[in-house]
Protein backbone atom coordinates (compact mmCIF):
# COMPACT_ATOMS: atom_id res chain seq x y z
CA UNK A 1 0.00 0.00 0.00
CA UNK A 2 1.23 3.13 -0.87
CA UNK A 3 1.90 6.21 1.51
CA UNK A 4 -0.93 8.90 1.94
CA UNK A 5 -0.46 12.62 1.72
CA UNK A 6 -3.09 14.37 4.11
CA UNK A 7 -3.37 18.05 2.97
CA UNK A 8 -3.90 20.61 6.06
CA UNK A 9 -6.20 23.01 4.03
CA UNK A 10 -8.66 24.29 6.97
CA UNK A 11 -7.01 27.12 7.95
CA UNK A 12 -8.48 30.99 7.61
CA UNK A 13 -5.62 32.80 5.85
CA UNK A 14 -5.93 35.25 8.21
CA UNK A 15 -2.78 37.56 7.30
CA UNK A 16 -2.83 36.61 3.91
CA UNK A 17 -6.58 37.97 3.41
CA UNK A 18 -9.22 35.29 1.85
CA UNK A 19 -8.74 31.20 0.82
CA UNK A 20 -5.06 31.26 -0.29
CA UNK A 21 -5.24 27.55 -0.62
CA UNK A 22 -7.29 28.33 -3.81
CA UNK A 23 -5.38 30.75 -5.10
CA UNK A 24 -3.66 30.28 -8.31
CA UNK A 25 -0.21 31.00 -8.59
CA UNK A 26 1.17 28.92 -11.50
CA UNK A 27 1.08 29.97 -15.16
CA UNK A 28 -1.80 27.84 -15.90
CA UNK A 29 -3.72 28.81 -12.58
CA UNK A 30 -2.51 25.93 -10.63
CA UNK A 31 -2.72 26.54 -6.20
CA UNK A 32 0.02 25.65 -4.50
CA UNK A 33 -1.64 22.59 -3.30
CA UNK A 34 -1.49 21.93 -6.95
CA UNK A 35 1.96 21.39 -6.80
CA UNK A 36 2.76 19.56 -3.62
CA UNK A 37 -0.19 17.25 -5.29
CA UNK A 38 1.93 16.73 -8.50
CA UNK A 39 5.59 15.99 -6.70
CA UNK A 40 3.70 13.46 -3.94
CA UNK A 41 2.42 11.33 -7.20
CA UNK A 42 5.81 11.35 -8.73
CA UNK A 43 7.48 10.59 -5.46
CA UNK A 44 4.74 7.51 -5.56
CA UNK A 45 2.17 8.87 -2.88
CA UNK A 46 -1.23 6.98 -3.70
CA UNK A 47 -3.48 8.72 -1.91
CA UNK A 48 -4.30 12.54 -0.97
CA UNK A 49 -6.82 13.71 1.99
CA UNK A 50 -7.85 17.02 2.54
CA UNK A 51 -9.13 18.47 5.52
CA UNK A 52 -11.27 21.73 4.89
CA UNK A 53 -14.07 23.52 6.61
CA UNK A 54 -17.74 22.80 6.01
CA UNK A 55 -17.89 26.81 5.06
CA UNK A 56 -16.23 26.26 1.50
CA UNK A 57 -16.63 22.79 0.75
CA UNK A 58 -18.18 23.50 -2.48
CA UNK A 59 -16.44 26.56 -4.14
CA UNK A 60 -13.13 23.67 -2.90
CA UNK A 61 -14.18 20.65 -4.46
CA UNK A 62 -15.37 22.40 -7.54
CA UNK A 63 -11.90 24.60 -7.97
CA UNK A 64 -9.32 21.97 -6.93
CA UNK A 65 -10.93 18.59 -6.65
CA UNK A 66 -12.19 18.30 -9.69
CA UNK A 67 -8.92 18.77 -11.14
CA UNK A 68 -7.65 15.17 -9.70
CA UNK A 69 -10.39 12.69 -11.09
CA UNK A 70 -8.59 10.23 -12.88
CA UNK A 71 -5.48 10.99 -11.17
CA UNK A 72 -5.41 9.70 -7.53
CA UNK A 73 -8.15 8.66 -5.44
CA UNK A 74 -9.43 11.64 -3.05
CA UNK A 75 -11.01 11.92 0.59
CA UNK A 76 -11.99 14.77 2.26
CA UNK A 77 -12.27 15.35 6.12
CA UNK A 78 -13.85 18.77 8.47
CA UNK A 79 -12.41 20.62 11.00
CA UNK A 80 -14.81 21.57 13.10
CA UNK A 81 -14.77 22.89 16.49
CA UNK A 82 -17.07 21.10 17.96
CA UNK A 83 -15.86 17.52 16.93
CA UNK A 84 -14.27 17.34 20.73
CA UNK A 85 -13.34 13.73 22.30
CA UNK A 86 -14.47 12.78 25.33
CA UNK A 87 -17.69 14.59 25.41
CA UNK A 88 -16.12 17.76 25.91
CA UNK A 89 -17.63 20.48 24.35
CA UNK A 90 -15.92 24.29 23.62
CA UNK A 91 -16.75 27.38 24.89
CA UNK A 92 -19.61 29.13 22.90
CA UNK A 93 -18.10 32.02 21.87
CA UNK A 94 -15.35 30.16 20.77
CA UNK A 95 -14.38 30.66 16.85
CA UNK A 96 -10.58 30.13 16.34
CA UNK A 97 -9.96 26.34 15.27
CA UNK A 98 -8.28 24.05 17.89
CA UNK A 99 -4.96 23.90 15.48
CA UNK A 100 -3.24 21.39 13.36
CA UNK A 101 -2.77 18.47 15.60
CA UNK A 102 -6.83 18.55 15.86
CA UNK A 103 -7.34 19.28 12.57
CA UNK A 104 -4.41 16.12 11.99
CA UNK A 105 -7.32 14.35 13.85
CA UNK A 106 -9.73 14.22 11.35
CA UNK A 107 -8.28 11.94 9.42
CA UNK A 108 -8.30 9.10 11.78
CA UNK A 109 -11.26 6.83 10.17
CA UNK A 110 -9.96 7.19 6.81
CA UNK A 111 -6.07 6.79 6.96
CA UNK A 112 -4.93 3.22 7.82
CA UNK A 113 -1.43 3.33 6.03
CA UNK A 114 1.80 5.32 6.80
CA UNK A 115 1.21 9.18 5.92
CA UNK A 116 2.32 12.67 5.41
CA UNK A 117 0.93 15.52 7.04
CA UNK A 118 2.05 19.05 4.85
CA UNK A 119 0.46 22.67 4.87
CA UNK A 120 -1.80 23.39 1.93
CA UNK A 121 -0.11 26.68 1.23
CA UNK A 122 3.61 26.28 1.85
CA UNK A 123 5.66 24.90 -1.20
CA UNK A 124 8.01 22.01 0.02
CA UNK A 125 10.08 21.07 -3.35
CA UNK A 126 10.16 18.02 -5.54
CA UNK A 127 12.95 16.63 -3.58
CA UNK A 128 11.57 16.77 0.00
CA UNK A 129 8.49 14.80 -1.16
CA UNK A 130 10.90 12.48 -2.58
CA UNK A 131 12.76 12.06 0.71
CA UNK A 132 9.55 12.08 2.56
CA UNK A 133 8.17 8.90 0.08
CA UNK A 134 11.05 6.87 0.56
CA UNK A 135 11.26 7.13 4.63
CA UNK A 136 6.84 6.20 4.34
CA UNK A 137 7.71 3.41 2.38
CA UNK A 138 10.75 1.81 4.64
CA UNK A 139 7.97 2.19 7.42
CA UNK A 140 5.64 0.22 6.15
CA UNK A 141 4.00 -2.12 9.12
CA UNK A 142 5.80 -0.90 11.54
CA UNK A 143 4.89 1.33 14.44
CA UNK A 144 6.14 4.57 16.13
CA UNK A 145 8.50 5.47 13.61
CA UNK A 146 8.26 9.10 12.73
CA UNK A 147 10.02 11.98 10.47
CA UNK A 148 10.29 15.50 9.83
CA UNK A 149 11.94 17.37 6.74
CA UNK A 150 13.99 19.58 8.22
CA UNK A 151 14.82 23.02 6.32
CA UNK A 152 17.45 25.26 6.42
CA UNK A 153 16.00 28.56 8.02
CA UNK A 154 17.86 30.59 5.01
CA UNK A 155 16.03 28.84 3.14
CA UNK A 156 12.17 29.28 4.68
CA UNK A 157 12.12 33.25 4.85
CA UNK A 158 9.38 36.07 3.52
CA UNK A 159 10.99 39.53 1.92
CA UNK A 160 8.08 40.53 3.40
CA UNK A 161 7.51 40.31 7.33
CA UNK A 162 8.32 38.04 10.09
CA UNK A 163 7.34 34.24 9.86
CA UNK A 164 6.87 31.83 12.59
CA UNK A 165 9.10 28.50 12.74
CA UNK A 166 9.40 25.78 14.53
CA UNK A 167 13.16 25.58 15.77
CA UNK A 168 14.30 21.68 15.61
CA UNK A 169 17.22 20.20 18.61
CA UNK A 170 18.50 17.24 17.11
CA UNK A 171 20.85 14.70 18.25
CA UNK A 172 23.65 12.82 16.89
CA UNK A 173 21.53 10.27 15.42
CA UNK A 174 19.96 12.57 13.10
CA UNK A 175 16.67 12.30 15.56
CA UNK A 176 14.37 14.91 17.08
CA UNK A 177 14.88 15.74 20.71
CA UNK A 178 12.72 18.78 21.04
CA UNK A 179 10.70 21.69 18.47
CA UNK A 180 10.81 25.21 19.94
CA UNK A 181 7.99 27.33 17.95
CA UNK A 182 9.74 31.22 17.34
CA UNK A 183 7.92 33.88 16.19
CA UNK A 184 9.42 36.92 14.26
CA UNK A 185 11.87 35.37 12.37
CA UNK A 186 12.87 37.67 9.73
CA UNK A 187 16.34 38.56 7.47
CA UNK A 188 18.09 41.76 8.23
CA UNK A 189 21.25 42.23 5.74
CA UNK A 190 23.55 38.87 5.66
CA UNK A 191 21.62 37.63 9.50
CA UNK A 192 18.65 36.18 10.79
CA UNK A 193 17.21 37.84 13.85
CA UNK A 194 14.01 37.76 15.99
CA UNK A 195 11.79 39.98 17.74
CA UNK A 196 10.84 38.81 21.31
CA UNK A 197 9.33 41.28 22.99
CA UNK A 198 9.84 44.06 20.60
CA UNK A 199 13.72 43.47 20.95
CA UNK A 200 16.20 42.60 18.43
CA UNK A 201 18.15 39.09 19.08
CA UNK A 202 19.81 36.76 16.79
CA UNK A 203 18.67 33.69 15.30
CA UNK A 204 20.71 30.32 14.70
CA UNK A 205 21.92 30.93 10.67
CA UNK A 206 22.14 27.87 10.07
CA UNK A 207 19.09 26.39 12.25
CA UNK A 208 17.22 23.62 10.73
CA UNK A 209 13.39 24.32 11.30
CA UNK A 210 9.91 22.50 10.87
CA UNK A 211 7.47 23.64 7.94
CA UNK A 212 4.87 21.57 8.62
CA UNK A 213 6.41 18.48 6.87
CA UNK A 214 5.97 15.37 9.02
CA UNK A 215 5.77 11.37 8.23
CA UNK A 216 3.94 8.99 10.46
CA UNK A 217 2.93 5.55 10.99
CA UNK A 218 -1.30 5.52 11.84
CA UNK A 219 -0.37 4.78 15.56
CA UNK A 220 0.12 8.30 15.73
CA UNK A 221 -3.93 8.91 15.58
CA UNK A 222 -4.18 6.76 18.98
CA UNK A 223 -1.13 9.16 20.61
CA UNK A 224 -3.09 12.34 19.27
CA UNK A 225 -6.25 11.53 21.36
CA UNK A 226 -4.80 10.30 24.76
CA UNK A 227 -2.72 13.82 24.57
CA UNK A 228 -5.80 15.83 23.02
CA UNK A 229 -7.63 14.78 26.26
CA UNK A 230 -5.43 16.08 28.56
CA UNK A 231 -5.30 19.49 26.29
CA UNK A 232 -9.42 19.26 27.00
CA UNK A 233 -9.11 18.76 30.03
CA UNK A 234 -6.97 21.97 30.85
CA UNK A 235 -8.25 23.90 27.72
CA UNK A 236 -11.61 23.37 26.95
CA UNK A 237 -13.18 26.48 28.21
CA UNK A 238 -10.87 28.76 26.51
CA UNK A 239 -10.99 30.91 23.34
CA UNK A 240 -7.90 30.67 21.77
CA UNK A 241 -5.73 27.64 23.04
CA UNK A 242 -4.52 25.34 20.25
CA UNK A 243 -3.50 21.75 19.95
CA UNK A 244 -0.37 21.95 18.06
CA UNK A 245 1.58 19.09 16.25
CA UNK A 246 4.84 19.95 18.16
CA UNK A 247 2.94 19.54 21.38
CA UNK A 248 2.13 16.05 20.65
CA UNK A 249 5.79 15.03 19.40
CA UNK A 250 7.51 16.71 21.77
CA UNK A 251 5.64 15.18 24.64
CA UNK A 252 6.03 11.39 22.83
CA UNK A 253 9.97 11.81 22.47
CA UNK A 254 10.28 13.11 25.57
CA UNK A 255 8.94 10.22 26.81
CA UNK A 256 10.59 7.59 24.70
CA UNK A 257 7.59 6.46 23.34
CA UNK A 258 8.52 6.96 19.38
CA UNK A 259 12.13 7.93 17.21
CA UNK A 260 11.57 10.94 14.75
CA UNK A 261 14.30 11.08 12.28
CA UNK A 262 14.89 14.69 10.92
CA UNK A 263 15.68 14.41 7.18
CA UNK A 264 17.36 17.52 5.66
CA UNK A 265 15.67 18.82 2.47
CA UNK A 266 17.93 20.96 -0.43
CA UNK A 267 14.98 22.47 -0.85
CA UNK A 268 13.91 26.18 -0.90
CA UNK A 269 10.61 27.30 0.54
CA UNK A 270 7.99 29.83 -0.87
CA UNK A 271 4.90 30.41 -0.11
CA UNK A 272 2.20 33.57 0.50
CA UNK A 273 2.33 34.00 4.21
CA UNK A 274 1.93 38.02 2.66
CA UNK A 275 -0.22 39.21 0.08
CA UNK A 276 3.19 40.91 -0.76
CA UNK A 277 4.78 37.23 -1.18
CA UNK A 278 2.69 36.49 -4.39
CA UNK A 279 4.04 38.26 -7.01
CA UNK A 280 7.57 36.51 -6.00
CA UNK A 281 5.47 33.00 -6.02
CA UNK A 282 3.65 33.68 -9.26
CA UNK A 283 7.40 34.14 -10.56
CA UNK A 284 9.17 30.85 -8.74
CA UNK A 285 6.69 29.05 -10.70
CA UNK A 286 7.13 30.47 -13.96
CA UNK A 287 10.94 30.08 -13.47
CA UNK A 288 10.01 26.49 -12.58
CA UNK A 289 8.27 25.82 -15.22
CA UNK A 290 10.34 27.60 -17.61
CA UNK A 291 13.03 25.15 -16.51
CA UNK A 292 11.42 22.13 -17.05
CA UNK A 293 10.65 21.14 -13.86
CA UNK A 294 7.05 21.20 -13.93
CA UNK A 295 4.77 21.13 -17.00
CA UNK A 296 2.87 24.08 -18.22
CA UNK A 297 -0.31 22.83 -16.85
CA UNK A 298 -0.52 19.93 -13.67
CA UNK A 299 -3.56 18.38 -14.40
């Protein structure tokens, strides 16, 4: 059975301003999502899931969907709220989503094989799916055995404001030991620096950092729950609290339950965290495209 690729495509686009994940940015209108859709199939993914909202299921499955009939077999999956374990149930004036390890969640009844978990509007390259493909497939059957693509922080950076990362400690063995999330990670001349707490301080150069880019074996649904529970039970009441993926892998490594390789990507990043990033995007693709690396039109 070949690996999945589960598609985190809930999210609001809040600084970005509307549904980037529909947004077309290649020369032939192609999202993003496009993209990381074409280099999973060549890297010999056999199935995509999506998780969206219930609030643009249509306008989704009629602008990117549709595109993939005859191409892959598709599921989609909701993030909603309200779907809480345990019979908890959220605060009423709650709106903001519980975050990516819940929305991770939703795929539960439908993925039984080893799978990768990506953002919908963050380009990874053709050679971390690739890398990602080949460590799904050595895991095939077994249990707890986890990866990350790790990226170069040079290499994950917006002209265009700060961007949030997800700092990786690794060990000799090339595995995880702990993912510190930083916020206001930006370039200034030749050096990285962040803001914390409206001060300038500087930031590893050559840190590797998370994008979002994990593998896992389907154990990893059981893990999510027991530690979504006792998020719920501390968090359930509140507004804004989120269940994050580095939450649930750092608590699992720290306690020796699972290995996480980190596997180092060549690969450059781009994406629209701005509005201001698209015009660079829209022009990454052309390039691409101009060199051969992707065809005119995906599907």
């Amino acid at each position: 059975m070949k690996p999945t690729l589960f598609i985190l495509a809930a999210g609001m686009g809040s600084r970005y301003g509307g549904l980037k994940q529909l947004d077309g940015v290649g020369p032939s209108g192609d999202t993003i999502m496009d993209y990381s859709v074409y280099d999973a199939l060549r890297a010999g993914f056999g199935k995509i899931v999506f998780v969206i909202r219930h609030d643009f299921e249509k306008e989704f499955r009629e602008k990117v969907i549709s595109k993939y009939e005859g191409h892959v077999p598709v599921e989609v999956v909701f993030q909603d709220i309200n779907n809480l374990p345990g019979g908890y149930l959220p605060n009423p004036e709650r709106v903001k989503p519980w975050g990516t390890n819940h929305a991770v969640l939703m795929g539960k009844d439908v993925i039984k094989e080893p799978f990768a978990v990506i953002n919908a509007d963050d380009y990874y390259g053709v050679d971390s799916f690739r890398i990602l493909a080949d460590f799904l497939r050595s895991v095939k059957g077994k249990k707890d055995c986890y990866c990350m693509i790790g990226f170069k922080i040079g290499n994950t950076l917006s002209e265009n404001g700060g961007v949030s990362r997800g700092l990786c400690s690794v060990d000799e063995n090339g595995n995880l030991t702990g993912v510190k999330e930083c916020h206001g990670i930006e370039k200034k001349g030749d050096n990285v620096i962040q803001i914390v707490d409206e001060k300038v301080v500087p930031f590893p150069s050559d840190g590797t950092v998370s994008m979002n880019m994990w593998g896992f074996t389907p154990d990893y649904f059981d893990y999510s729950v027991e530690s979504f529970l006792r998020f719920l039970e501390a968090h359930h009441d509140e507004l804004k609290s989120e269940f994050y993926i580095p939450t649930v892998v750092n608590e699992l490594i720290q306690s020796g339950k699972v290995s996480l390789k980190v596997l180092e990507t060549p690969s450059k990043w781009f994406g629209v965290t701005y509005a201001a990033d698209r015009p660079a995007t829209v022009e990454q693709f052309r390039k691409l495209v101009d060199e051969g690396v992707y065809p005119e039109k995906l599907f």
